[in-house]
N, C-alpha and C. Protein backbone atom coordinates (compact mmCIF):
# COMPACT_ATOMS: atom_id res chain seq x y z
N UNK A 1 98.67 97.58 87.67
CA UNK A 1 100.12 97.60 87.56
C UNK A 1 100.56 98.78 86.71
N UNK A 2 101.63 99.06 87.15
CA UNK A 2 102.32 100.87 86.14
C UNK A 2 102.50 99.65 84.90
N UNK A 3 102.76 100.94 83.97
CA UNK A 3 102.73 100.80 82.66
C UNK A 3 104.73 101.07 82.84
N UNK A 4 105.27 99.84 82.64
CA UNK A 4 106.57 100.21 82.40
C UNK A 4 106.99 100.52 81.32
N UNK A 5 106.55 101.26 79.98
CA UNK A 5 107.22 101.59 78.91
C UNK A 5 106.94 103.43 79.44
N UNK A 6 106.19 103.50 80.25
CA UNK A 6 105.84 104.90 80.54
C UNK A 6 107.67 105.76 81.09
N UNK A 7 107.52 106.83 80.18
CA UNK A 7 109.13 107.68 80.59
C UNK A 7 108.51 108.40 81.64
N UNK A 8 108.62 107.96 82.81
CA UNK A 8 108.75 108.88 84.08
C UNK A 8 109.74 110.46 84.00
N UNK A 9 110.95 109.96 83.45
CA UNK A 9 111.88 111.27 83.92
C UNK A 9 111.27 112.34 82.55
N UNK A 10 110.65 111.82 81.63
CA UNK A 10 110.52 112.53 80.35
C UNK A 10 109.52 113.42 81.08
N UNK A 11 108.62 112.64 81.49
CA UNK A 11 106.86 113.12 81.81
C UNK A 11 107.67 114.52 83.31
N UNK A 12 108.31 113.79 83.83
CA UNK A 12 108.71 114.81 84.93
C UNK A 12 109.21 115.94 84.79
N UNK A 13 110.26 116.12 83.60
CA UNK A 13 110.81 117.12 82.87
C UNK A 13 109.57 118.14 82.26
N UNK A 14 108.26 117.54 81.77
CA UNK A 14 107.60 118.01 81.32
C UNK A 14 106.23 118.72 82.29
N UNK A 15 106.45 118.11 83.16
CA UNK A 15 105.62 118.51 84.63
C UNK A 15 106.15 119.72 85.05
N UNK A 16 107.46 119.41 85.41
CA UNK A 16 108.41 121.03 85.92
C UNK A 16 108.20 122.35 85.27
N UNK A 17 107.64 122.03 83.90
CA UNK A 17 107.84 123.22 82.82
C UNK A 17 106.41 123.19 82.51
N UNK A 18 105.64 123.12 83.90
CA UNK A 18 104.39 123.40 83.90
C UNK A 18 103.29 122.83 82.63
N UNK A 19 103.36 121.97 82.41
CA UNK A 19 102.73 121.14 80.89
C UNK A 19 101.66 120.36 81.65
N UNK A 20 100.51 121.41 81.93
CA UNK A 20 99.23 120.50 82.19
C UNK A 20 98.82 118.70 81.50
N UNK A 21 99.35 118.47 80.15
CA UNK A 21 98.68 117.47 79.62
C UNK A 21 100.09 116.40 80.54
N UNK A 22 101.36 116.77 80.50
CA UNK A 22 101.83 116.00 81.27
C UNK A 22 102.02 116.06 82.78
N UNK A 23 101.02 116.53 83.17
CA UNK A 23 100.84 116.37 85.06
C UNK A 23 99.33 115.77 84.90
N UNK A 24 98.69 115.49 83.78
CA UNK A 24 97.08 114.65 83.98
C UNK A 24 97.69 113.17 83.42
N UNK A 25 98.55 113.04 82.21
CA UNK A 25 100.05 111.81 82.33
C UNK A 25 99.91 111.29 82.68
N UNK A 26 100.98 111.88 83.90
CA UNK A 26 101.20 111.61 85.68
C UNK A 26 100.18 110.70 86.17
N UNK A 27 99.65 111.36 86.43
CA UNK A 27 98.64 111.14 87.41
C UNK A 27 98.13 109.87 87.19
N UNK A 28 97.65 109.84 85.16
CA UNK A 28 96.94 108.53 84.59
C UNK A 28 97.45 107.27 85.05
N UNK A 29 98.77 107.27 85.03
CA UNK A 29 100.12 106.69 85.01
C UNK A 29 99.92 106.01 86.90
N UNK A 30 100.15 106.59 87.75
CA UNK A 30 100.17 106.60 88.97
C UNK A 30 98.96 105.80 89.86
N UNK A 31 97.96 106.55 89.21
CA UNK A 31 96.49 106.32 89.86
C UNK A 31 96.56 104.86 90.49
N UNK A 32 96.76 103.82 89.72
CA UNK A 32 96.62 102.40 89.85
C UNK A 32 97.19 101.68 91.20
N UNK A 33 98.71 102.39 91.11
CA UNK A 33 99.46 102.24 92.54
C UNK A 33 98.76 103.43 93.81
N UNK A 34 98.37 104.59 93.31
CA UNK A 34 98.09 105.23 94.87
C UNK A 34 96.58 105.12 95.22
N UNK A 35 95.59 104.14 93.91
CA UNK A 35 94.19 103.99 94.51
C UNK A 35 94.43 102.51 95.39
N UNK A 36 95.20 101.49 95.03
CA UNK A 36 96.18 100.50 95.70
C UNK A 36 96.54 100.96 97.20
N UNK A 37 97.43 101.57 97.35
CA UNK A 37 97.77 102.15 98.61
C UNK A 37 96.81 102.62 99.39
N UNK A 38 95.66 103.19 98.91
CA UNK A 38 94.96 103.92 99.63
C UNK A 38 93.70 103.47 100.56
N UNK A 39 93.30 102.16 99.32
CA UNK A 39 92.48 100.73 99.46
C UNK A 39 92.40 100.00 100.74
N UNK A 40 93.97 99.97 100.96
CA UNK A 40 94.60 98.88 101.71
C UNK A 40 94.36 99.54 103.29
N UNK A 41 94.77 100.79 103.11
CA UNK A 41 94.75 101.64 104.54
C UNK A 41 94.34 102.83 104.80
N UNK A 42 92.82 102.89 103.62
CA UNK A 42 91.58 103.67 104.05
C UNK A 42 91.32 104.25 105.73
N UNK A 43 91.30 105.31 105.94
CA UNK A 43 90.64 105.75 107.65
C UNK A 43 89.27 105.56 106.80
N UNK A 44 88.84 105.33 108.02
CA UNK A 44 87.11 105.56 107.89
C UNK A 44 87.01 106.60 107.93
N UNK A 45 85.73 107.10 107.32
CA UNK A 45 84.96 107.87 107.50
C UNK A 45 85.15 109.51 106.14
N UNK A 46 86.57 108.52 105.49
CA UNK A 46 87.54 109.46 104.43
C UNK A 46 87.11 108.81 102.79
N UNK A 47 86.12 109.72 102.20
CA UNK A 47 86.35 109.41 100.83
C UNK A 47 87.71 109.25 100.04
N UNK A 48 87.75 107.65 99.80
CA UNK A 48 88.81 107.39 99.10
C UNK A 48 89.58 108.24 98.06
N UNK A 49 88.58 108.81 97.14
CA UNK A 49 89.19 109.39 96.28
C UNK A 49 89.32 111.21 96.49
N UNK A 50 88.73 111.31 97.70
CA UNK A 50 89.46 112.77 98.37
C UNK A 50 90.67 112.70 99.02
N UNK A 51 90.89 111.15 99.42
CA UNK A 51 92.91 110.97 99.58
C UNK A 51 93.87 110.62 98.61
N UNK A 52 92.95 110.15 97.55
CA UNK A 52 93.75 109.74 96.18
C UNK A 52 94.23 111.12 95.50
N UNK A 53 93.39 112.16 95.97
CA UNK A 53 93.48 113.56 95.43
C UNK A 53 94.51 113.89 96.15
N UNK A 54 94.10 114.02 97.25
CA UNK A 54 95.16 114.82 98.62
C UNK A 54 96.79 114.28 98.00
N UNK A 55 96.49 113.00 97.46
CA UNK A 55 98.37 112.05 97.53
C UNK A 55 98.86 112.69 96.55
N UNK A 56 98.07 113.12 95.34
CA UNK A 56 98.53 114.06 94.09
C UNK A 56 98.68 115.35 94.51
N UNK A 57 97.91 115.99 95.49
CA UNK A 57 98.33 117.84 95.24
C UNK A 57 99.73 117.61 95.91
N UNK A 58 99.73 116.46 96.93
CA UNK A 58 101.22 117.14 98.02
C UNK A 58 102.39 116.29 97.13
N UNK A 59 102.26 114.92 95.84
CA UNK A 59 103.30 114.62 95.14
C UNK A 59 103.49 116.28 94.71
N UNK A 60 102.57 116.52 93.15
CA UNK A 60 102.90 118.16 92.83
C UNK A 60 103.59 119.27 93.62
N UNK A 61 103.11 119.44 94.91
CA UNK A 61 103.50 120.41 95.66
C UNK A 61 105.23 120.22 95.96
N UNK A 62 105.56 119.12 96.55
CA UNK A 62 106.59 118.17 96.81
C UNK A 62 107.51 117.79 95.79
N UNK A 63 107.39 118.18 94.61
CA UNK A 63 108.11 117.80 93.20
C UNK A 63 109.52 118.46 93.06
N UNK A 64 109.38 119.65 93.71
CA UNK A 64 111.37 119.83 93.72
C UNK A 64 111.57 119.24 94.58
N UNK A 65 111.45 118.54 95.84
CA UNK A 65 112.03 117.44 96.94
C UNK A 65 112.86 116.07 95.74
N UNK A 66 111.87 115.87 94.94
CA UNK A 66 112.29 114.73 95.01
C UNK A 66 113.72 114.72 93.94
N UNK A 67 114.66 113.66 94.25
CA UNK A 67 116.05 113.89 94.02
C UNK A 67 116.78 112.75 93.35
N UNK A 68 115.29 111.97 93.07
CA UNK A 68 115.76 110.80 91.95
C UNK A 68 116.85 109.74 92.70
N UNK A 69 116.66 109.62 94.17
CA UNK A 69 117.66 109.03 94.63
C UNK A 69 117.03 107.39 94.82
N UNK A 70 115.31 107.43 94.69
CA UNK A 70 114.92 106.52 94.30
C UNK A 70 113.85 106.10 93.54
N UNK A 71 112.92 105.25 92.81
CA UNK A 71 112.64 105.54 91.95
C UNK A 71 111.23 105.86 92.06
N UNK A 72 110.45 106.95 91.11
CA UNK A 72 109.36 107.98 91.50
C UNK A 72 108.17 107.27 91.79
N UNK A 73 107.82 105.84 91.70
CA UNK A 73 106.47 105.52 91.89
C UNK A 73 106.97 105.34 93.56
N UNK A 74 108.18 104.72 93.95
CA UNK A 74 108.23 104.16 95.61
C UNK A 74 108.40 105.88 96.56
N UNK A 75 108.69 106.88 95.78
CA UNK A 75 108.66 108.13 96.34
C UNK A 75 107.15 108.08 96.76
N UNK A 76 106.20 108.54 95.40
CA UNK A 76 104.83 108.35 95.72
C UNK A 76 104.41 107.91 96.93
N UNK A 77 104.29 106.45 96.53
CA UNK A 77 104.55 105.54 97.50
C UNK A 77 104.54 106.06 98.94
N UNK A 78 105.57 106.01 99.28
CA UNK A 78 105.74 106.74 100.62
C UNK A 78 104.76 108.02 101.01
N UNK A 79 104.70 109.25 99.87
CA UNK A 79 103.36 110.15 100.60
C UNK A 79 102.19 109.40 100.56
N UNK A 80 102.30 108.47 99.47
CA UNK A 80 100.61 108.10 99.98
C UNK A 80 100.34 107.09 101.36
N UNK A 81 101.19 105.77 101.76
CA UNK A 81 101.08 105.63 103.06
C UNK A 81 101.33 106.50 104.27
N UNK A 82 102.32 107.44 104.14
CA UNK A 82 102.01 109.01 105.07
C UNK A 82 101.22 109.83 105.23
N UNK A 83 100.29 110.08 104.22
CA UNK A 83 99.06 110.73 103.98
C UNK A 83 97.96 110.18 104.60
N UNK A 84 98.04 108.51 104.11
CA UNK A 84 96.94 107.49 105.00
C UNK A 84 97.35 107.50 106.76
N UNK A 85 98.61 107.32 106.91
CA UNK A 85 98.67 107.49 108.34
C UNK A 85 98.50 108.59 109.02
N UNK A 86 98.79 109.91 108.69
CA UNK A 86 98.52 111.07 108.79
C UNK A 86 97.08 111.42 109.61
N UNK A 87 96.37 110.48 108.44
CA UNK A 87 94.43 110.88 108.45
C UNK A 87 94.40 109.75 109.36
N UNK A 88 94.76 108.40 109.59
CA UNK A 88 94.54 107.97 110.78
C UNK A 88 94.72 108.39 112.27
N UNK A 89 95.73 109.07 112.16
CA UNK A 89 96.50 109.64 113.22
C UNK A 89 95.05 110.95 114.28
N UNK A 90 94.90 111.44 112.83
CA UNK A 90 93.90 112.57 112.68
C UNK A 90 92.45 111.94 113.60
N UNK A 91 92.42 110.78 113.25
CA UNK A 91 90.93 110.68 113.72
C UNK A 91 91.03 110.32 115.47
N UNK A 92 91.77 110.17 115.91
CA UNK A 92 92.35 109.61 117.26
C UNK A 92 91.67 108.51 118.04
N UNK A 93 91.47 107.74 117.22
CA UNK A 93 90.38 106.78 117.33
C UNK A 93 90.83 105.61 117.46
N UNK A 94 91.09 105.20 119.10
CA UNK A 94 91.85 103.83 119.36
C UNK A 94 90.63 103.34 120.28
N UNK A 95 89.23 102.62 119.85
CA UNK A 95 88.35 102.21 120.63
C UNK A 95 88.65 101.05 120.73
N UNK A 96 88.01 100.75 121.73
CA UNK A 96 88.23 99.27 122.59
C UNK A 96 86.45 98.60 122.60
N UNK A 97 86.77 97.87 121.72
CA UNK A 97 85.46 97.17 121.75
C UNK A 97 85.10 95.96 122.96
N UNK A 98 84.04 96.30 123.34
CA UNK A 98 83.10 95.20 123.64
C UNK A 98 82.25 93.80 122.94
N UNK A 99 82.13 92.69 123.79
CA UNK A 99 81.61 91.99 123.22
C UNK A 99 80.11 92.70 122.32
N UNK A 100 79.57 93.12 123.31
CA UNK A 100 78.39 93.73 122.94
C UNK A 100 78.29 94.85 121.56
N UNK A 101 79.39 95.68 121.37
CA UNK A 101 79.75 95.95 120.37
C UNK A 101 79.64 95.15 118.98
N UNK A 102 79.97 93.93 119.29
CA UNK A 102 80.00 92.79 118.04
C UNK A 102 78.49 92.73 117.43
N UNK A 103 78.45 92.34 115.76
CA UNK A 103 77.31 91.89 115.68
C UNK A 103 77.35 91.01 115.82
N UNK A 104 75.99 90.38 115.83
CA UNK A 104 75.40 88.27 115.97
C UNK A 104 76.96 87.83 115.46
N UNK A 105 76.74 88.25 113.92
CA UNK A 105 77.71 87.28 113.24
C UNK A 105 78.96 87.27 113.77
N UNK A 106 79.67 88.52 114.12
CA UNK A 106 80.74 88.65 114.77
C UNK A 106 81.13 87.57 115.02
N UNK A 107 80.58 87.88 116.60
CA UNK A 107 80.56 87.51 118.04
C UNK A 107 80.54 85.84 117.48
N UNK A 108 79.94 85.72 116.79
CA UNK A 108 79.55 83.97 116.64
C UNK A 108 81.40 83.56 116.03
N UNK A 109 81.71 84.53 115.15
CA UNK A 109 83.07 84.18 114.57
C UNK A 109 84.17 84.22 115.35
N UNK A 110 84.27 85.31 116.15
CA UNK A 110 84.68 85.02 117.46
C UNK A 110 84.68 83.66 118.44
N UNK A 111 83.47 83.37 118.72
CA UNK A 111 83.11 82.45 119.42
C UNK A 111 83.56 81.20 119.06
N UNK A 112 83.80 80.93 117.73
CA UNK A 112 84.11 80.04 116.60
C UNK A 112 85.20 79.79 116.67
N UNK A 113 86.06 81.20 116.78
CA UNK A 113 87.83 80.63 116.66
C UNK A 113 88.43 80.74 118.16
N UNK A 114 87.56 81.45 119.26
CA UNK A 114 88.37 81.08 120.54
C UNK A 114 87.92 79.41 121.22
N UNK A 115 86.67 78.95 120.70
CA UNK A 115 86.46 77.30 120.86
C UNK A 115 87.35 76.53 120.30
N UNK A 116 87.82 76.65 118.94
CA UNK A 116 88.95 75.81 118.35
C UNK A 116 87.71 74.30 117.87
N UNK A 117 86.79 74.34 118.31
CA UNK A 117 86.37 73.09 117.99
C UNK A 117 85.84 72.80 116.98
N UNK A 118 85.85 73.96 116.17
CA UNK A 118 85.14 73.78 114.36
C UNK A 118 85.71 75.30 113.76
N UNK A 119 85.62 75.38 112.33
CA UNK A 119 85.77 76.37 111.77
C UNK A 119 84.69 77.08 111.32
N UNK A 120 84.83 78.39 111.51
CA UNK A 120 83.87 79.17 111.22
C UNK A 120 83.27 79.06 110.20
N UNK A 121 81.98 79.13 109.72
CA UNK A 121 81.16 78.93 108.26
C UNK A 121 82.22 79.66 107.59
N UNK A 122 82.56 79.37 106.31
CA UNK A 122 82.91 80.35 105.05
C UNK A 122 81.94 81.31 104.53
N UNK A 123 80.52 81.01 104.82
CA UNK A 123 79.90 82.24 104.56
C UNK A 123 79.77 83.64 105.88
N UNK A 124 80.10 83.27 106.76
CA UNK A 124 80.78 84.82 107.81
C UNK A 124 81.95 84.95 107.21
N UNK A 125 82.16 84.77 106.27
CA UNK A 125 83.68 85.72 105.85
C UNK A 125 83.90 87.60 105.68
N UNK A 126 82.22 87.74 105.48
CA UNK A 126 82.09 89.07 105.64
C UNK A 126 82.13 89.41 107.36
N UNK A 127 81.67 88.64 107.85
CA UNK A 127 81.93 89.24 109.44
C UNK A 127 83.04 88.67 110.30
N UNK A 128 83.87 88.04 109.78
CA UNK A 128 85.14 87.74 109.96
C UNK A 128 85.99 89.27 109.81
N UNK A 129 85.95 89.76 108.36
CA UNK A 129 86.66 90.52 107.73
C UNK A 129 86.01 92.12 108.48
N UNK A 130 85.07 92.11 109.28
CA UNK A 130 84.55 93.49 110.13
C UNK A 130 85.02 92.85 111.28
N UNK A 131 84.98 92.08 111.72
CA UNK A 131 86.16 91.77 113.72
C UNK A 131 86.80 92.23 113.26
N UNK A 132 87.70 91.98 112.28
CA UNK A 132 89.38 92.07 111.87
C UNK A 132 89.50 93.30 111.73
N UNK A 133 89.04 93.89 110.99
CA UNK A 133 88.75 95.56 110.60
C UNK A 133 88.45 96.24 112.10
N UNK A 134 87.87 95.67 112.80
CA UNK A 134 87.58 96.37 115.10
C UNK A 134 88.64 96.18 115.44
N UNK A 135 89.60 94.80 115.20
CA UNK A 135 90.37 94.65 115.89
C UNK A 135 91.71 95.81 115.77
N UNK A 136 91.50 96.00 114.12
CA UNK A 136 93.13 96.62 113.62
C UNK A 136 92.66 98.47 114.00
N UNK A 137 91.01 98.64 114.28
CA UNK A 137 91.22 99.73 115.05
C UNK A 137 92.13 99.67 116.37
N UNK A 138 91.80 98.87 117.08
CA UNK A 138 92.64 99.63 118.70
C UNK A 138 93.81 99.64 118.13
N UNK A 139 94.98 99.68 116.95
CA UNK A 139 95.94 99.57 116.73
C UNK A 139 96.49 101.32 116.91
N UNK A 140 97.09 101.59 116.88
CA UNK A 140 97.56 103.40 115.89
C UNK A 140 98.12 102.88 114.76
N UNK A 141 97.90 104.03 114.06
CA UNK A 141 98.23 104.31 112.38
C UNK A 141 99.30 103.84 111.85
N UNK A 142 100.40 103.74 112.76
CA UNK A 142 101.42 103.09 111.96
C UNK A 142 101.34 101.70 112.35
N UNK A 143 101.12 101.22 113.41
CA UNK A 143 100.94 99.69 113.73
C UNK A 143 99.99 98.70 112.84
N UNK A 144 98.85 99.92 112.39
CA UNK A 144 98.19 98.98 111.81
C UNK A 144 98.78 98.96 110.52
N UNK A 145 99.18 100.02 109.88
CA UNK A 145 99.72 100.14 108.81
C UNK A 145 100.79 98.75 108.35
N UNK A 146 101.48 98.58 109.01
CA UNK A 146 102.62 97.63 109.38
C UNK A 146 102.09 96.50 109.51
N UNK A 147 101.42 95.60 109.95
CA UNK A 147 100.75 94.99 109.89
C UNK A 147 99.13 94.32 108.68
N UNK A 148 98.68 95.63 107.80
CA UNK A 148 98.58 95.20 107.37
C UNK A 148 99.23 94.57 105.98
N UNK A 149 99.71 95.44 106.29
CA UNK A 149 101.41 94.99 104.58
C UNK A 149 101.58 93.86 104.50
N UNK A 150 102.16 93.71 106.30
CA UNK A 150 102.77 92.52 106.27
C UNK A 150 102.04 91.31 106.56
N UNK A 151 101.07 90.93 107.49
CA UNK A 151 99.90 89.92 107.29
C UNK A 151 99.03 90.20 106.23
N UNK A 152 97.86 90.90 106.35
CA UNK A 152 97.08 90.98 104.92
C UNK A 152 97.30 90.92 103.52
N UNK A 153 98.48 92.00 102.81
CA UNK A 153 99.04 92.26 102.19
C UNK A 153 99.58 91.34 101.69
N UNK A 154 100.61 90.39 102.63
CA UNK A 154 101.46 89.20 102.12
C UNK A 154 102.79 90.33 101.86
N UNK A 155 102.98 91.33 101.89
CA UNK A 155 104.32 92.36 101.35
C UNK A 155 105.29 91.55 102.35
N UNK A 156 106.47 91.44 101.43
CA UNK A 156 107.97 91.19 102.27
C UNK A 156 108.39 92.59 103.32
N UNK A 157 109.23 92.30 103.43
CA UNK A 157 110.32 93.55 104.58
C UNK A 157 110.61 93.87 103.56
N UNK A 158 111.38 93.83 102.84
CA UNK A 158 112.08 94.61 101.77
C UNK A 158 111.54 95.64 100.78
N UNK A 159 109.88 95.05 100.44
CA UNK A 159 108.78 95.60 100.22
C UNK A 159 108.17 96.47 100.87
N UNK A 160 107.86 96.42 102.01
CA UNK A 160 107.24 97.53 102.77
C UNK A 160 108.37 98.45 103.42
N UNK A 161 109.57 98.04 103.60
CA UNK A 161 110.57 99.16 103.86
C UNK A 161 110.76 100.26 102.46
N UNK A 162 110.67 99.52 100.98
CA UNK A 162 111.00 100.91 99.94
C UNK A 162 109.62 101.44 99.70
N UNK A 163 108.50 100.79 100.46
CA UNK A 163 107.30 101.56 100.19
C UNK A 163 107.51 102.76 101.14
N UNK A 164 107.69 102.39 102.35
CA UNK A 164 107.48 103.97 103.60
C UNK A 164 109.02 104.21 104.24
N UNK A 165 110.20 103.41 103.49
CA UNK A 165 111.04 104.30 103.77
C UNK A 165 111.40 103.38 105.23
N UNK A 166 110.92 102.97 105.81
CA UNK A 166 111.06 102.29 107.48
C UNK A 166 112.60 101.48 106.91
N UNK A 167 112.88 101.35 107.80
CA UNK A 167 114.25 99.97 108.26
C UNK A 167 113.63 98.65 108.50
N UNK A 168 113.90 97.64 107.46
CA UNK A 168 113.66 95.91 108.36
C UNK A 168 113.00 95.92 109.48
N UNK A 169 114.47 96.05 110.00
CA UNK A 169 114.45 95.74 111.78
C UNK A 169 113.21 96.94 112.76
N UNK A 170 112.73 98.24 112.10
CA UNK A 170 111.73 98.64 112.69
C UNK A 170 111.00 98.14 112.24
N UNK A 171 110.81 97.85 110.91
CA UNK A 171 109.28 97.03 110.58
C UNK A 171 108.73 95.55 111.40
N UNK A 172 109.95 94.74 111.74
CA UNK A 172 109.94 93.63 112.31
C UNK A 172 109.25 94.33 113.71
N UNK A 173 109.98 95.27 114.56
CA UNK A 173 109.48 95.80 115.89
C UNK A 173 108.27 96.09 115.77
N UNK A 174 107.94 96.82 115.31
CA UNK A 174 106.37 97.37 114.93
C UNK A 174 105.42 96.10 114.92
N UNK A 175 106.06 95.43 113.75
CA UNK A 175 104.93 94.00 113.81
C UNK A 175 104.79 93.24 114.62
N UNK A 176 105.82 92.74 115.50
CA UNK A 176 105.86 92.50 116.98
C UNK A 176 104.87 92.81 117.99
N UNK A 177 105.03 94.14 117.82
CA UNK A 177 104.48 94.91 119.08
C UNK A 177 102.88 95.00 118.93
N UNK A 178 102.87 95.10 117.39
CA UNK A 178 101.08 95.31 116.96
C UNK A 178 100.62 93.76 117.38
N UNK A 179 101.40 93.08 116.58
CA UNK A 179 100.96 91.54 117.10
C UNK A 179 100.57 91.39 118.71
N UNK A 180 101.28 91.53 119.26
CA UNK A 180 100.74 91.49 120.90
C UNK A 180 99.70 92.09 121.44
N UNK A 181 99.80 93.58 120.34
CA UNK A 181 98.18 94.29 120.88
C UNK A 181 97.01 93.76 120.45
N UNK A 182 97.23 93.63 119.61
CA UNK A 182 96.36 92.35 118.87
C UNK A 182 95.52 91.58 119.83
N UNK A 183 96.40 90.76 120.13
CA UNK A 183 96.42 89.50 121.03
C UNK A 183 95.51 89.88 122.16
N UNK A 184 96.39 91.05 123.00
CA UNK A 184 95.58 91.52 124.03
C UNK A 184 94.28 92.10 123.42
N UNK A 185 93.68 93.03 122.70
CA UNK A 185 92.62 93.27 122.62
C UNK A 185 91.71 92.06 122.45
N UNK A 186 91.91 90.96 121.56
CA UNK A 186 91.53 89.92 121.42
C UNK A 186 91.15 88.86 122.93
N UNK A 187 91.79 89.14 123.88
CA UNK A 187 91.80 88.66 125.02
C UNK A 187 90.85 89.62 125.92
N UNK A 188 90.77 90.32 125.81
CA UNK A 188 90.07 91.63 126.40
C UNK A 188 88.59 91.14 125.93
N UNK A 189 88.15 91.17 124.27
CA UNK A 189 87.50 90.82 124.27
C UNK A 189 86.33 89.37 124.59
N UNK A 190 87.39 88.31 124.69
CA UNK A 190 87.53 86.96 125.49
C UNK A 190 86.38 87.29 126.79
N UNK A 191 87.61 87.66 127.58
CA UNK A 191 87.19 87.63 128.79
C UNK A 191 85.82 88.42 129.48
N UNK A 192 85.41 89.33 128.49
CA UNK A 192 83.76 90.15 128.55
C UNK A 192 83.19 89.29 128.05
N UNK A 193 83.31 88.28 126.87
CA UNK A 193 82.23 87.16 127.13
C UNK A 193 82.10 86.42 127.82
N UNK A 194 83.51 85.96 128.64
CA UNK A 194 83.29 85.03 129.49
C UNK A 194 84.17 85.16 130.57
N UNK A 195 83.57 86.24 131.59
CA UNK A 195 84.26 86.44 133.16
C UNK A 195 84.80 85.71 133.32
């Protein structure tokens, strides 16, 4: 959690006028919320803390933009889920898995929740949490993004709109729409186990 006794506009004043000890501050100050953000909606294959970096050079770079119209951690905020979608975007990687794709455990967790007739062990919670992670691939970057805020996350609308800036009512659409892809990939995968 930020440190709310921390003077943002002080430290910012002191950033502008080029004051190395207050742009490392910054940063100290920040880290907590953009290693948070970054956690949540990691691309594969991207060292975390080479995007935790990336979210700081382009805040710095980006520092006369901002216009205090809202307040500087939900600015952040916003490049760092843009940055994460960005690098998702980047990898173009909307695969469509196969059953066969699945591991044992998967496939068994799978198998588990399209029977309905028992609940999956609590110890596949790790291979629960890798379907889920296949599934929110076939998504794109902002769908999954949106989705996970708002299911995983538990984040309100109101919450994930001053994080990336979106409108309600697109966030509601988005989640909608991911929800259904969802569904269908989930069905897709269904039906390769069982013609």
């Amino acid at each position: 959690m930020l440190d709310e006794t921390f003077d943002v506009a002080a430290c910012l004043a002191q950033v502008r006028r080029d004051d190395q000890a207050a742009c490392k501050a910054l940063v100290e100050h920040l880290y907590p919320l953009v290693i948070r953000i970054v956690r949540a909606h990691l691309p594969r294959r991207v060292p975390e803390e080479d995007l935790v970096q990336e979210v700081f050079m382009k805040m710095f770079r980006r520092l006369s933009q901002y216009e205090g119209k809202v307040p500087f951690p939900n600015w952040v905020s916003r490049i760092a889920v843009t940055t994460c979608i960005d690098h998702l975007r980047a990898q173009k990687r909307r695969p469509e898995y196969r059953w066969a794709d699945l591991s044992e455990e998967e496939a068994q967790v799978l198998d588990a929740v399209t029977r309905d007739d028992h609940e999956p062990d609590p110890a596949s919670a790790t291979s629960a949490r890798e379907l889920v992670s296949k599934l929110l691939d076939t998504l794109g970057p902002t769908d999954r993004t949106v989705i996970t805020m708002l299911d995983l996350e538990q984040k309100s609308l109101a919450e994930i709109s001053q994080i990336t800036g979106w409108t309600q009512t697109m966030i509601k659409v988005r989640a909608f729409r991911a929800r259904r892809k969802l569904q269908q990939a989930f069905k897709r995968l269904q039906e390769r186990e069982h013609p």
